[in-house]
N, C-alpha and C. Protein backbone atom coordinates (compact mmCIF):
# COMPACT_ATOMS: atom_id res chain seq x y z
N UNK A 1 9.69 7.51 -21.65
CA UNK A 1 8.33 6.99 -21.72
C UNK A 1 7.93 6.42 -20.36
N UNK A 2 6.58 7.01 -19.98
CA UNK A 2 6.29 6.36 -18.75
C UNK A 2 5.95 4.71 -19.00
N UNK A 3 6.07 3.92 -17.79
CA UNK A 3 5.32 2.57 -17.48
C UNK A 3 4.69 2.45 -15.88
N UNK A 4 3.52 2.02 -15.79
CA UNK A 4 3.20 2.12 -14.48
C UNK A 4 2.17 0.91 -14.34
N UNK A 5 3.63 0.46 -13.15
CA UNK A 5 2.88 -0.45 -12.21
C UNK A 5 2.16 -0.58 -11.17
N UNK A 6 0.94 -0.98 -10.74
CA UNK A 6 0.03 -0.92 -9.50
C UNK A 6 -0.46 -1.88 -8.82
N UNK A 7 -0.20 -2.11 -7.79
CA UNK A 7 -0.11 -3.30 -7.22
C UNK A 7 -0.80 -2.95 -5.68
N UNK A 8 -1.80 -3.53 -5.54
CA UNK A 8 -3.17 -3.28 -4.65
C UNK A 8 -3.08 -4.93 -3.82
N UNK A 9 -3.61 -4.62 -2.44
CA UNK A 9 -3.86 -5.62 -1.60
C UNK A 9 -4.25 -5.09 -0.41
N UNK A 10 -4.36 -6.14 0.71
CA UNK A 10 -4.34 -5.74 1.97
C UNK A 10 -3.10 -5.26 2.35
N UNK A 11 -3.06 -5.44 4.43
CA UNK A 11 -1.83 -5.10 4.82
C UNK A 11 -1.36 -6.35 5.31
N UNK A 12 0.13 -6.70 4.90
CA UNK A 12 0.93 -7.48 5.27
C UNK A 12 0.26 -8.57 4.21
N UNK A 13 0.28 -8.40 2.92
CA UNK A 13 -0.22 -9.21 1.95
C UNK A 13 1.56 -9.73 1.38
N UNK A 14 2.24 -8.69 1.78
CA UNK A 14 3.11 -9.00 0.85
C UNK A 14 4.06 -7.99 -0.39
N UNK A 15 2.61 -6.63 -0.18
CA UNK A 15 2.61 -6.24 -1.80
C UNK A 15 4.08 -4.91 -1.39
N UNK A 16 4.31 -4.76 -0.60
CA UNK A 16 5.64 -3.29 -0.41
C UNK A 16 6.82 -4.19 -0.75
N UNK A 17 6.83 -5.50 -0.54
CA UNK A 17 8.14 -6.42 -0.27
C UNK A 17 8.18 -6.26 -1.78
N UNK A 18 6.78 -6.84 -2.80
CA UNK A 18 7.05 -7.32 -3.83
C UNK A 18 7.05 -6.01 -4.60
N UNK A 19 6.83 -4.91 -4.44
CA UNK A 19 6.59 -3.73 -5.16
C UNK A 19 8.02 -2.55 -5.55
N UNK A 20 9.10 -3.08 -3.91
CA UNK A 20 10.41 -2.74 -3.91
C UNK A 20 10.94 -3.00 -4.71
N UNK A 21 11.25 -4.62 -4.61
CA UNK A 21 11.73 -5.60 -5.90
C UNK A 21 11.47 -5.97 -7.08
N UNK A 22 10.27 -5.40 -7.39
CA UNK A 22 9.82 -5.31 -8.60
C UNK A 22 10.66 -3.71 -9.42
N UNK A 23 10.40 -2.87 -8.31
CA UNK A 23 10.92 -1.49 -8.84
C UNK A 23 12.54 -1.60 -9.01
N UNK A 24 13.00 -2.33 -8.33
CA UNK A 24 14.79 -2.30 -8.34
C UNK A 24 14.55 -3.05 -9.26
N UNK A 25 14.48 -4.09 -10.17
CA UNK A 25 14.34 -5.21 -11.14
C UNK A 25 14.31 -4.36 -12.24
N UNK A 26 13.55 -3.50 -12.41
CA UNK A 26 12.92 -2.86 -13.62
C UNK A 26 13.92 -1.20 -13.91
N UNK A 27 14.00 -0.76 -12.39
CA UNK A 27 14.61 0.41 -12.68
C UNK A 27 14.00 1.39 -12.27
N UNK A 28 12.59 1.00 -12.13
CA UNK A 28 11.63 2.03 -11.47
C UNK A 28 11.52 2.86 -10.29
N UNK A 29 10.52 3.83 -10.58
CA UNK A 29 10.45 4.94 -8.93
C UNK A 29 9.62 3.65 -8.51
N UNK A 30 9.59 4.21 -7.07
CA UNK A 30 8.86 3.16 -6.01
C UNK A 30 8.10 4.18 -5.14
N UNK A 31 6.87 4.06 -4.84
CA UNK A 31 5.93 4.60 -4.00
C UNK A 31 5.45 4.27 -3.67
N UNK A 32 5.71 4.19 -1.93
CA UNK A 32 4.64 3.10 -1.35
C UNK A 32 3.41 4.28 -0.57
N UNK A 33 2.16 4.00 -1.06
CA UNK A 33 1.24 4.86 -1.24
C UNK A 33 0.46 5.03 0.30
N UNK A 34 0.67 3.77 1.19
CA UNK A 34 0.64 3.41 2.11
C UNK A 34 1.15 5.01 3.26
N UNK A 35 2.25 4.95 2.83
CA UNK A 35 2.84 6.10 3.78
C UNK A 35 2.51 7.24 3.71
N UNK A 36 2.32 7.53 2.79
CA UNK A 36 1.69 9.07 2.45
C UNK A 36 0.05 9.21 3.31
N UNK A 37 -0.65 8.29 3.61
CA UNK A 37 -1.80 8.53 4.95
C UNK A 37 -1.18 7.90 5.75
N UNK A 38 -0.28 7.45 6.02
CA UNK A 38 0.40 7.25 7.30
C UNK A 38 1.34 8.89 7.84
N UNK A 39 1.76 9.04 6.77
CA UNK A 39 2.41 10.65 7.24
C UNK A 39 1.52 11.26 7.57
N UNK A 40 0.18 11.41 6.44
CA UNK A 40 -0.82 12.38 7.20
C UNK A 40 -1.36 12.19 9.04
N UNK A 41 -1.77 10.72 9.04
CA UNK A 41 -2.19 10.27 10.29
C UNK A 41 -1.02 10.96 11.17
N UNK A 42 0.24 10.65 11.27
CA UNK A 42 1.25 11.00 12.07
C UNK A 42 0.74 12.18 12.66
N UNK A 43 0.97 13.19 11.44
CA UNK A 43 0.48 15.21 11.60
C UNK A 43 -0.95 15.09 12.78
N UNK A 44 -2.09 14.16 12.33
CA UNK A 44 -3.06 14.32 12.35
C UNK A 44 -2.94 14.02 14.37
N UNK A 45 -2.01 12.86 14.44
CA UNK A 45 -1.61 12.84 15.88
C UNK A 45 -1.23 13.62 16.86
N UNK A 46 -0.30 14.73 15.86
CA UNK A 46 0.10 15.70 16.44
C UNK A 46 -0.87 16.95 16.74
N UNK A 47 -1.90 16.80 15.92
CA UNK A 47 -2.63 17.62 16.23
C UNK A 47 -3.38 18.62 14.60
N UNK A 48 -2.68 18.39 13.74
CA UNK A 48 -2.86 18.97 12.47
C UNK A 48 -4.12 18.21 12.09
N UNK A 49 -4.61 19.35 11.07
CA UNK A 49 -5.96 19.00 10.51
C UNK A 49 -6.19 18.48 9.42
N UNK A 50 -6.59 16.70 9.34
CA UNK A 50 -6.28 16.40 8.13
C UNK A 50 -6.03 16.82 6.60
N UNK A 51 -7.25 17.53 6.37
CA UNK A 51 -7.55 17.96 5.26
C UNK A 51 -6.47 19.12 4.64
N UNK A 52 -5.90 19.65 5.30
CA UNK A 52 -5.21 20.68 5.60
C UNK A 52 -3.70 20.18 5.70
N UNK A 53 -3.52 19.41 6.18
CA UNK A 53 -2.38 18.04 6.58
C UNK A 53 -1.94 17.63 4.99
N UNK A 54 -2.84 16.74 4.08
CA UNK A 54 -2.79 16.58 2.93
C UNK A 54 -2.85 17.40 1.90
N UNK A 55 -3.18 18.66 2.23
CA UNK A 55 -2.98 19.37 1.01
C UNK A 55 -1.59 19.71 0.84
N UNK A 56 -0.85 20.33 2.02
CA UNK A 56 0.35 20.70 2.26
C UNK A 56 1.42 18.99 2.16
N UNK A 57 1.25 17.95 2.26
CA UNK A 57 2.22 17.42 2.25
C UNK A 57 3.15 17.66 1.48
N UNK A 58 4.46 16.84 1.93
CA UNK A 58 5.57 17.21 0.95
C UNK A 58 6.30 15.68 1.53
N UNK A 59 7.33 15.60 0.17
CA UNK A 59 7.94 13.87 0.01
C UNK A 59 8.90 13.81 1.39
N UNK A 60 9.05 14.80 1.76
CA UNK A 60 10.20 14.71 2.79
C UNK A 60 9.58 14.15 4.06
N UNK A 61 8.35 14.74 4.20
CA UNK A 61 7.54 13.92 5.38
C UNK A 61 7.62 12.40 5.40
N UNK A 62 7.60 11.69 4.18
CA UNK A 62 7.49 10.08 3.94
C UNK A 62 8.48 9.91 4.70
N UNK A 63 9.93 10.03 5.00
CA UNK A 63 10.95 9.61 5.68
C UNK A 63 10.78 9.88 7.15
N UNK A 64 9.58 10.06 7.43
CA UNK A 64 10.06 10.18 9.22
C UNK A 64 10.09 8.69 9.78
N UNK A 65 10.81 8.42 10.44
CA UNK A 65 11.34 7.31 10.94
C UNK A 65 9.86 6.27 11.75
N UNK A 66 8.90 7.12 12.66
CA UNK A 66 8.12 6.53 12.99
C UNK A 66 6.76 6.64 12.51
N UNK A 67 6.53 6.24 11.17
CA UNK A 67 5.68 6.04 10.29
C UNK A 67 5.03 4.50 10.80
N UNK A 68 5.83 3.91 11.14
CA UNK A 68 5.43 2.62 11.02
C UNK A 68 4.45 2.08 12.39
N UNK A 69 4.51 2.97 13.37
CA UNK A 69 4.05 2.09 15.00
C UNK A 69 2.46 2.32 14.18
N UNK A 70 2.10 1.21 15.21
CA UNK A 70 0.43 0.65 15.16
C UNK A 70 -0.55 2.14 15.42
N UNK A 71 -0.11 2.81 16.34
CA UNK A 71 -0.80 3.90 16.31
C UNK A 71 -1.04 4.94 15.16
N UNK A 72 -0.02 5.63 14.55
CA UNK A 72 0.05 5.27 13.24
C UNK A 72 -0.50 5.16 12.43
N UNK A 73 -0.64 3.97 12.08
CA UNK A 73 -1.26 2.76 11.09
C UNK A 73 -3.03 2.98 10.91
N UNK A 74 -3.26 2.98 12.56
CA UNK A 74 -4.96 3.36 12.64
C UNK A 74 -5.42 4.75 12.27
N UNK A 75 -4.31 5.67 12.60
CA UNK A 75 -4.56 6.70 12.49
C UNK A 75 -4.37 6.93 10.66
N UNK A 76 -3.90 6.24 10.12
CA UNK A 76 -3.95 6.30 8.57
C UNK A 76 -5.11 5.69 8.17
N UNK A 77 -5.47 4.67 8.95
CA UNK A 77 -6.65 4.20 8.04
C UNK A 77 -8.19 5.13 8.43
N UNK A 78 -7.74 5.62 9.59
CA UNK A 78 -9.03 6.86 9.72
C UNK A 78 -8.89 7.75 8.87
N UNK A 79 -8.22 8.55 8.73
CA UNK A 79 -8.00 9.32 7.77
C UNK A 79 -8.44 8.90 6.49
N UNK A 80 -8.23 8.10 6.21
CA UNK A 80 -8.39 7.35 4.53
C UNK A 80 -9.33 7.43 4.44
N UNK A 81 -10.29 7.36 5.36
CA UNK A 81 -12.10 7.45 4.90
C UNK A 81 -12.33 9.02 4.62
N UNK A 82 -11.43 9.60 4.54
CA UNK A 82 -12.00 11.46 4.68
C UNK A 82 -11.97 11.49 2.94
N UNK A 83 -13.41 11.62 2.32
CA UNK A 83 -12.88 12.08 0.83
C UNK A 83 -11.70 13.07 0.11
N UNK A 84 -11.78 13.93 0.98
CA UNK A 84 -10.98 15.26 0.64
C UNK A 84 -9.49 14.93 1.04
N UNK A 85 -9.45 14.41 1.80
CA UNK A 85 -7.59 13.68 1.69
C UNK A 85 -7.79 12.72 0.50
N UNK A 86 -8.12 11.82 0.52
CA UNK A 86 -7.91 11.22 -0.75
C UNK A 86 -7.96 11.95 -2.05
N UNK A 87 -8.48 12.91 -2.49
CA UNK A 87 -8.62 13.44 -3.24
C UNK A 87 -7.31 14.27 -3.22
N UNK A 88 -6.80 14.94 -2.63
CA UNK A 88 -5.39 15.58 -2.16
C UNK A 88 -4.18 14.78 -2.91
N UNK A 89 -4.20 13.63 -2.02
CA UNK A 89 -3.20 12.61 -1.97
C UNK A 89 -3.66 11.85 -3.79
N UNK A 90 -4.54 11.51 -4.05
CA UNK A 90 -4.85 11.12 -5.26
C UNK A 90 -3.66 11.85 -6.50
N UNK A 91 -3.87 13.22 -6.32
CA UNK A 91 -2.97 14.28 -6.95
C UNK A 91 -1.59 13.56 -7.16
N UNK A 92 -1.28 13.69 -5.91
CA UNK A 92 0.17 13.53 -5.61
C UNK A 92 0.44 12.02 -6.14
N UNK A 93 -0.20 11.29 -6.02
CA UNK A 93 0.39 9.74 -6.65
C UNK A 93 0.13 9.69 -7.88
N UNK A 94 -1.00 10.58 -8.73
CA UNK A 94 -0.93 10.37 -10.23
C UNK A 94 -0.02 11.22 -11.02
N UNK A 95 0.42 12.45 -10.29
CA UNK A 95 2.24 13.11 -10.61
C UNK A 95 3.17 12.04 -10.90
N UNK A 96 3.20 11.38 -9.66
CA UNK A 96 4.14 10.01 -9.21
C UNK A 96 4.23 9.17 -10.47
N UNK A 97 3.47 8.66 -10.89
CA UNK A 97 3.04 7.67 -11.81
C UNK A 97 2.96 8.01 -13.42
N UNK A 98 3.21 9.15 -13.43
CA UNK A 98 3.23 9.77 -14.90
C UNK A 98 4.82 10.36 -15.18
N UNK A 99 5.60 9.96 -14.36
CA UNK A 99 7.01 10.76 -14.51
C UNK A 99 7.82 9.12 -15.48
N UNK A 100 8.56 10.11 -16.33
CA UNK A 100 9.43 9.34 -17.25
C UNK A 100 10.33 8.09 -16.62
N UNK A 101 10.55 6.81 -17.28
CA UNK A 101 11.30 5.97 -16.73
C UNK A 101 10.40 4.82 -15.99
N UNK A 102 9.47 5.34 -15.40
CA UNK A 102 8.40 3.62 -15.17
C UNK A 102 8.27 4.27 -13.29
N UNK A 103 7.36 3.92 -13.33
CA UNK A 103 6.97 3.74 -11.73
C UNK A 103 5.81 2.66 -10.99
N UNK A 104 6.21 2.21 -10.18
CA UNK A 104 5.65 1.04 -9.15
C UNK A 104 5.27 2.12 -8.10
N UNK A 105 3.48 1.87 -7.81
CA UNK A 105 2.62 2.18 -6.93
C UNK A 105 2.08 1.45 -6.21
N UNK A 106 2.21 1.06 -4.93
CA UNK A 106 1.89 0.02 -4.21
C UNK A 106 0.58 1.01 -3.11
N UNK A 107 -0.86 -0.38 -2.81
CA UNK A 107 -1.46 0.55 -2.08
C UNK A 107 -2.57 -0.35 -2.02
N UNK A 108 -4.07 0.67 -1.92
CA UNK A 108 -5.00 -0.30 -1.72
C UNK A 108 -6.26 0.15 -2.93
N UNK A 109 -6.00 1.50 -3.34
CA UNK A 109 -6.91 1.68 -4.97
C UNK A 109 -6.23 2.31 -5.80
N UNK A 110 -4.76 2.03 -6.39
CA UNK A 110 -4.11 1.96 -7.71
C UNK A 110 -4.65 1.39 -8.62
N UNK A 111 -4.99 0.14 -8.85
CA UNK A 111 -5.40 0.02 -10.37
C UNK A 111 -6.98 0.63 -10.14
N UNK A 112 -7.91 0.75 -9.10
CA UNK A 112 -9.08 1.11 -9.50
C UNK A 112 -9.23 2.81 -9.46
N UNK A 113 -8.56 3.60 -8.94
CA UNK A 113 -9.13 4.96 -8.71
C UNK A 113 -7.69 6.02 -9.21
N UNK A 114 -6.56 5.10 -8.98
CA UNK A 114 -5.40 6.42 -8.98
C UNK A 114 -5.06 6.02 -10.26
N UNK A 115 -4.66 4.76 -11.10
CA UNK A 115 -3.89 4.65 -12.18
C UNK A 115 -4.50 3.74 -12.85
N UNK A 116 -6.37 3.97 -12.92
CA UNK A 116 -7.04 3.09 -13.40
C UNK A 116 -6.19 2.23 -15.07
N UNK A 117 -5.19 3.20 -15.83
CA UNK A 117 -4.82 2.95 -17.28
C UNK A 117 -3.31 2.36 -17.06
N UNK A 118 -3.13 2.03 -15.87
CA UNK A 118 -1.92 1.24 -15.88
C UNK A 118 -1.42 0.01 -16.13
N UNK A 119 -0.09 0.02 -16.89
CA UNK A 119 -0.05 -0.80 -17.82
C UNK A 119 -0.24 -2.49 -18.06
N UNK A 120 0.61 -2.20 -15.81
CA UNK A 120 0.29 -3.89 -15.36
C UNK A 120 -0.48 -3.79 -14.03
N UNK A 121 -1.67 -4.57 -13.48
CA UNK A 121 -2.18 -4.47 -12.43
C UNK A 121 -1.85 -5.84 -11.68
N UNK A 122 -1.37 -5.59 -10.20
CA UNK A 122 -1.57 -7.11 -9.56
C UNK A 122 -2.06 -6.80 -8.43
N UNK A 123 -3.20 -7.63 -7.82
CA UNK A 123 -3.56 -7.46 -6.59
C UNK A 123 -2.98 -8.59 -5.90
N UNK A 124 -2.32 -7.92 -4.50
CA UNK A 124 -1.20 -9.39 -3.82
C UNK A 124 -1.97 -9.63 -2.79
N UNK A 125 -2.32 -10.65 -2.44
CA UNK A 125 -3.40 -11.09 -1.08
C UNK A 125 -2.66 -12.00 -0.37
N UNK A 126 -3.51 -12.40 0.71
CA UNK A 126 -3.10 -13.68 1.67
C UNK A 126 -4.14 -13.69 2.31
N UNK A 127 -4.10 -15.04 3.06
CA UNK A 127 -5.30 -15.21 4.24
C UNK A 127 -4.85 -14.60 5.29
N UNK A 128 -6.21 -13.93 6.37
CA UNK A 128 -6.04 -13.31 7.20
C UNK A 128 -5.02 -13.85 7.98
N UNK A 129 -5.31 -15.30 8.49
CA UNK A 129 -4.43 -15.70 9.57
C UNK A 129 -2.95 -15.60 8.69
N UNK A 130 -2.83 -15.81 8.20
CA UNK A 130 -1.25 -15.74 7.30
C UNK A 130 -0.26 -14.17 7.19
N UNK A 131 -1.34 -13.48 6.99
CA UNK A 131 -0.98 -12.02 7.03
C UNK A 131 -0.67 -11.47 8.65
N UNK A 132 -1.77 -12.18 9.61
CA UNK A 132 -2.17 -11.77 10.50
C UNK A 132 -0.41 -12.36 11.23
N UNK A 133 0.32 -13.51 10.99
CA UNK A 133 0.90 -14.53 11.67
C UNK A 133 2.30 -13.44 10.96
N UNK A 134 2.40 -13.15 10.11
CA UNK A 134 3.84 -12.07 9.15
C UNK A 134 3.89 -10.38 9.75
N UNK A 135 2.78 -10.12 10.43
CA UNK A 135 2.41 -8.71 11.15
C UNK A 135 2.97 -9.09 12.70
N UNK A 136 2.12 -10.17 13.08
CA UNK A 136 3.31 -10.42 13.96
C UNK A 136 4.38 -10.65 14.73
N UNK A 137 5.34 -11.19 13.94
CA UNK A 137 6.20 -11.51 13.55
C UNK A 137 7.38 -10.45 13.31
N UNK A 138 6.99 -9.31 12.34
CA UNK A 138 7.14 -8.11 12.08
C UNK A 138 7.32 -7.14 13.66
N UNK A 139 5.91 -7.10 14.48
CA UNK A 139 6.04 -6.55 15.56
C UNK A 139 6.75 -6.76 16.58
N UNK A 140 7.07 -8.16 16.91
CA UNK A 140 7.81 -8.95 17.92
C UNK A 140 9.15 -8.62 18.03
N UNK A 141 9.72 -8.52 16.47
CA UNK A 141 11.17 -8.22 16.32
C UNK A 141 11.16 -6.59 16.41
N UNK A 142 10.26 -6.10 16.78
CA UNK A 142 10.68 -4.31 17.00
C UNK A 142 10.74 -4.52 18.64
N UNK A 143 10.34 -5.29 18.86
CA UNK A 143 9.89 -5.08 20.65
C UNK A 143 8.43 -4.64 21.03
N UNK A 144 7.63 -5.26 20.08
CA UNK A 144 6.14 -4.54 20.86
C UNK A 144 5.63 -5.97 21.27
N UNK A 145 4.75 -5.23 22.47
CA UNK A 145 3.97 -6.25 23.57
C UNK A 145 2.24 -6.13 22.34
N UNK A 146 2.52 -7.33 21.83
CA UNK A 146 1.20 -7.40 21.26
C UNK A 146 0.84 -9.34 21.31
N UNK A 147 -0.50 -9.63 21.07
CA UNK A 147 -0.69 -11.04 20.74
C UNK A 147 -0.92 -11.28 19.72
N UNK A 148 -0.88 -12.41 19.42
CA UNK A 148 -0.99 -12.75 17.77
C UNK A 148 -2.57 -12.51 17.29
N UNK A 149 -3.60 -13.12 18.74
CA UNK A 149 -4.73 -12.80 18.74
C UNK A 149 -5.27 -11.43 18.31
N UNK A 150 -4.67 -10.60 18.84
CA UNK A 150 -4.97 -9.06 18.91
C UNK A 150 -4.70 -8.62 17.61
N UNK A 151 -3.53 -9.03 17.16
CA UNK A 151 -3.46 -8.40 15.42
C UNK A 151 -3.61 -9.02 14.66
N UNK A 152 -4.65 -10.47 14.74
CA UNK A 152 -5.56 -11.03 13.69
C UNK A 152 -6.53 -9.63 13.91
N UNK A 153 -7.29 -9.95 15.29
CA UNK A 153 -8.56 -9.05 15.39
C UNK A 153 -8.06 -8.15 14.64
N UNK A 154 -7.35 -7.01 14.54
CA UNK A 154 -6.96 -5.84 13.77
C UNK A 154 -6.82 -5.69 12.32
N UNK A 155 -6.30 -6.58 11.98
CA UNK A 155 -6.21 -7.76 10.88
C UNK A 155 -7.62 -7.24 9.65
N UNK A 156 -8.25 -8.28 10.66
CA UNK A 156 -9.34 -8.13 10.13
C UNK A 156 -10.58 -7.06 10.46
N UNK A 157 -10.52 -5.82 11.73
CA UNK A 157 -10.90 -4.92 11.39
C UNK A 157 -10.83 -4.04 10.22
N UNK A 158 -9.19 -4.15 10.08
CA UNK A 158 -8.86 -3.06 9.10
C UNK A 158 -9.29 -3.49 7.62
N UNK A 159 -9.15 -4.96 7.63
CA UNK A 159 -9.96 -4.96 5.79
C UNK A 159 -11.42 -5.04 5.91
N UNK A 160 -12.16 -4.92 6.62
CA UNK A 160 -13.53 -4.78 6.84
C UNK A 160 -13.65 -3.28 6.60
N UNK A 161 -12.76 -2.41 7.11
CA UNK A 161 -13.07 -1.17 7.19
C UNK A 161 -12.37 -0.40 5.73
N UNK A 162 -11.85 -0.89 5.53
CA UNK A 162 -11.04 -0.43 3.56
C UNK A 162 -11.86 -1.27 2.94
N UNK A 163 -12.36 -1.94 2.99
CA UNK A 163 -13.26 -2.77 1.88
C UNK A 163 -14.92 -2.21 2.12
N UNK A 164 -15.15 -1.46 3.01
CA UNK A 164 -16.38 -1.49 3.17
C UNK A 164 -16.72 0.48 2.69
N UNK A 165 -15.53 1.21 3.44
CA UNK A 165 -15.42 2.62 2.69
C UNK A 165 -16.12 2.91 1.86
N UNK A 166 -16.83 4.24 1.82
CA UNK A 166 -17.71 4.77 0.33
C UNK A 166 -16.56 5.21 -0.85
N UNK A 167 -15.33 5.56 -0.12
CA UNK A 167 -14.55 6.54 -1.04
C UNK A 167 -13.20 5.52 -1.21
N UNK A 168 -13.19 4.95 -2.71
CA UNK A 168 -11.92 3.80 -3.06
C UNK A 168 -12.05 2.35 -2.03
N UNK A 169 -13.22 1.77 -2.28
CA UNK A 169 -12.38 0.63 -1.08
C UNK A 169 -11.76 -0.24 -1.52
N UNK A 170 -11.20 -0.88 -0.67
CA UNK A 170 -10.34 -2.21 -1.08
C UNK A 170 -11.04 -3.23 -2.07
N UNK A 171 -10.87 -2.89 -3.13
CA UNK A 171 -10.87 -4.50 -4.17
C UNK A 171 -10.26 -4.17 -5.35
N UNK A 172 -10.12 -5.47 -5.99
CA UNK A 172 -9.19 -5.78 -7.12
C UNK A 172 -10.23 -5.16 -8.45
N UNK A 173 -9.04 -4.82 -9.44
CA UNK A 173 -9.28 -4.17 -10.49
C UNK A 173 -9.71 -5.55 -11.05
N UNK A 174 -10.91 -5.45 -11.81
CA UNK A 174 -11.12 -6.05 -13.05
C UNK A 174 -10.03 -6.65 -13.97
N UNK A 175 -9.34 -6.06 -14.16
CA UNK A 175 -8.44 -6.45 -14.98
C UNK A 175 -7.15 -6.93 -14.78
N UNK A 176 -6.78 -6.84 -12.62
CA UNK A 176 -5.85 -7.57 -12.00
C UNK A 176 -5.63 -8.42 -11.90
N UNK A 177 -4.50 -9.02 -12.24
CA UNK A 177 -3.56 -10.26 -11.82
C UNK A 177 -3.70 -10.59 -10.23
N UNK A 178 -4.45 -11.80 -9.95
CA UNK A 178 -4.22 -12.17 -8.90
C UNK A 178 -3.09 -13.03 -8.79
N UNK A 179 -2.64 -12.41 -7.31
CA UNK A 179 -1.22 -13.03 -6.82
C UNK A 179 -1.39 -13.45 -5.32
N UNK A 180 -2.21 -15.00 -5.22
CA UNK A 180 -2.03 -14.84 -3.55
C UNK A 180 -0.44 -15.68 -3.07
N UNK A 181 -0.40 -14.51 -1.87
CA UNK A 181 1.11 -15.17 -1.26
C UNK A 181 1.07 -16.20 0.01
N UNK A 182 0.13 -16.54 0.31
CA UNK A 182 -0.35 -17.36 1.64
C UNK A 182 0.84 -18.90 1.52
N UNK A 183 0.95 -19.08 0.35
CA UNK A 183 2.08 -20.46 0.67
C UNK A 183 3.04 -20.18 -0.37
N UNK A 184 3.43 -18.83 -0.76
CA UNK A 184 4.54 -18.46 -1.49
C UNK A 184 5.58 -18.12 -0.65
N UNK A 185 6.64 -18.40 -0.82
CA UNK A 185 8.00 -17.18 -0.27
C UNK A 185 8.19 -16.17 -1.10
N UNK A 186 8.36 -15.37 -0.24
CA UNK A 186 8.51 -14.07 -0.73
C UNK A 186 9.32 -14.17 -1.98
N UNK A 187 10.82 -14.78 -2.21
CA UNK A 187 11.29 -14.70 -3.81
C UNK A 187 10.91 -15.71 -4.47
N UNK A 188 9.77 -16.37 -4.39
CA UNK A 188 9.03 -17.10 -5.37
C UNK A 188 7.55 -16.05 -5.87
N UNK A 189 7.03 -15.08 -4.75
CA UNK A 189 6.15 -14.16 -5.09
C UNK A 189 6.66 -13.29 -5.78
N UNK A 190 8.01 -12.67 -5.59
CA UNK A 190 8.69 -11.10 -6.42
C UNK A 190 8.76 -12.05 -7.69
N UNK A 191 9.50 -13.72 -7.74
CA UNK A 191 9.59 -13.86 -9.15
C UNK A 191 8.59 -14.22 -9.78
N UNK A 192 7.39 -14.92 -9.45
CA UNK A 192 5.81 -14.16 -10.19
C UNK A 192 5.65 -12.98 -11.09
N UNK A 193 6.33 -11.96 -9.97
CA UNK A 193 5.34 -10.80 -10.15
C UNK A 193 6.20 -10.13 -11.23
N UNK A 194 7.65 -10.22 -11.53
CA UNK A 194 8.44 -9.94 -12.49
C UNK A 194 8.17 -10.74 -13.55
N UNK A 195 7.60 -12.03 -13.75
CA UNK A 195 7.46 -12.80 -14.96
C UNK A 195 5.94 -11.93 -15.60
N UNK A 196 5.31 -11.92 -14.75
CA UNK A 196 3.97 -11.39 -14.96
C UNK A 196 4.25 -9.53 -15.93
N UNK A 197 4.85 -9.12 -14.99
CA UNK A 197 5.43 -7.84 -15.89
C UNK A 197 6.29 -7.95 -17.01
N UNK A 198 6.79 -8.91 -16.93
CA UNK A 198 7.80 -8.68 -18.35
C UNK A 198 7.21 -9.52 -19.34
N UNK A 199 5.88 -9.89 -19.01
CA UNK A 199 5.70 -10.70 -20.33
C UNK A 199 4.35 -9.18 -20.89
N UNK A 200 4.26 -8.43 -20.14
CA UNK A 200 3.47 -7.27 -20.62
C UNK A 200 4.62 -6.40 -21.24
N UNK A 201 5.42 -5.93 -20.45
CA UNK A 201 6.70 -5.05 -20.78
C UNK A 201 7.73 -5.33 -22.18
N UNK A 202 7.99 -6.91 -21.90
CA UNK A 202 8.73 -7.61 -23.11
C UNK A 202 10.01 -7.09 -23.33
């Protein structure tokens, strides 16, 4: 029997940390929905044509190692505004989410557009500067020359620009559990977010 969890926020809210540990807790697949337009963006760097990029993906792409640099990142969230990738990629995460045994979807329109009927919704937030101050933090220990200044600004480009989108933008489902993490630790947020599911799950 399927169960599906969806768990929506910004970036560096929190929600991949809590979406892992939620999925190892439970037993669940884990998909962080995030990467899949980050893989596309990657292609799209290289030169491939989005639309075309996303139709063809395949799971093996998710593992390329440099998914993660800032370049990247922008290049996923451009992409994300293209209807027709989303629509692509939409496919592929509601496969995801319908397979036996339970699955955790982490992202930015799971409970509203990909798994509107899922069983538990949480949207995980934080304040910009808080998110903005854990991104940094994040970058420093890879070795990138960035300021803290610079990836607030980014920060907050990027939820201006997912929240403002014609196609899925960033906001919470109606029917989501808010979870802000701004003065949580992280295993006081995963154990939230497991009490919150198992009192649906039981």
């Amino acid at each position: 029997m399927s169960f599906t969890v969806a768990i929506d926020g910004p970036a560096a809210a929190g929600k991949g940390t809590i979406s892992k540990a939620v999925a190892a807790h439970f037993g669940f697949a884990h998909l962080d929905t995030g990467l899949l337009y980050r893989a596309v963006g990657a292609k799209v760097l290289a030169g491939g044509d989005p639309i075309a990029v996303a139709l063809a993906l395949d799971p093996v792409d998710l593992e390329n190692d440099d998914l993660r640099t800032a370049a990247v990142a922008q290049a996923a969230s451009e992409v994300a505004v293209i209807p027709q990738v989303r629509a692509a990629l939409a496919a592929f995460q509601r496969s995801f989410a319908a397979r036996a045994g339970g699955a955790v979807l982490d992202g930015r329109d799971i409970g509203t557009v990909i798994c509107p009927d899922a069983n538990v919704k949480l949207f995980v937030t934080a304040s910009p500067a808080c998110r903005a101050e854990r991104r940094y933090a994040e970058l420093k220990a890879k070795g990138a020359d960035v300021t803290l200044e610079s990836v607030l600004a980014d920060v907050k480009a990027r939820d201006a620009r997912d929240s403002s989108r014609a196609a899925s933008p960033l906001v919470a489902a109606d029917d989501a559990v808010l979870l802000d993490t701004s003065d949580l630790t992280i295993d006081d947020a995963i154990d939230q977010a497991i009490a919150i599911i198992s009192a649906v799950k039981g």
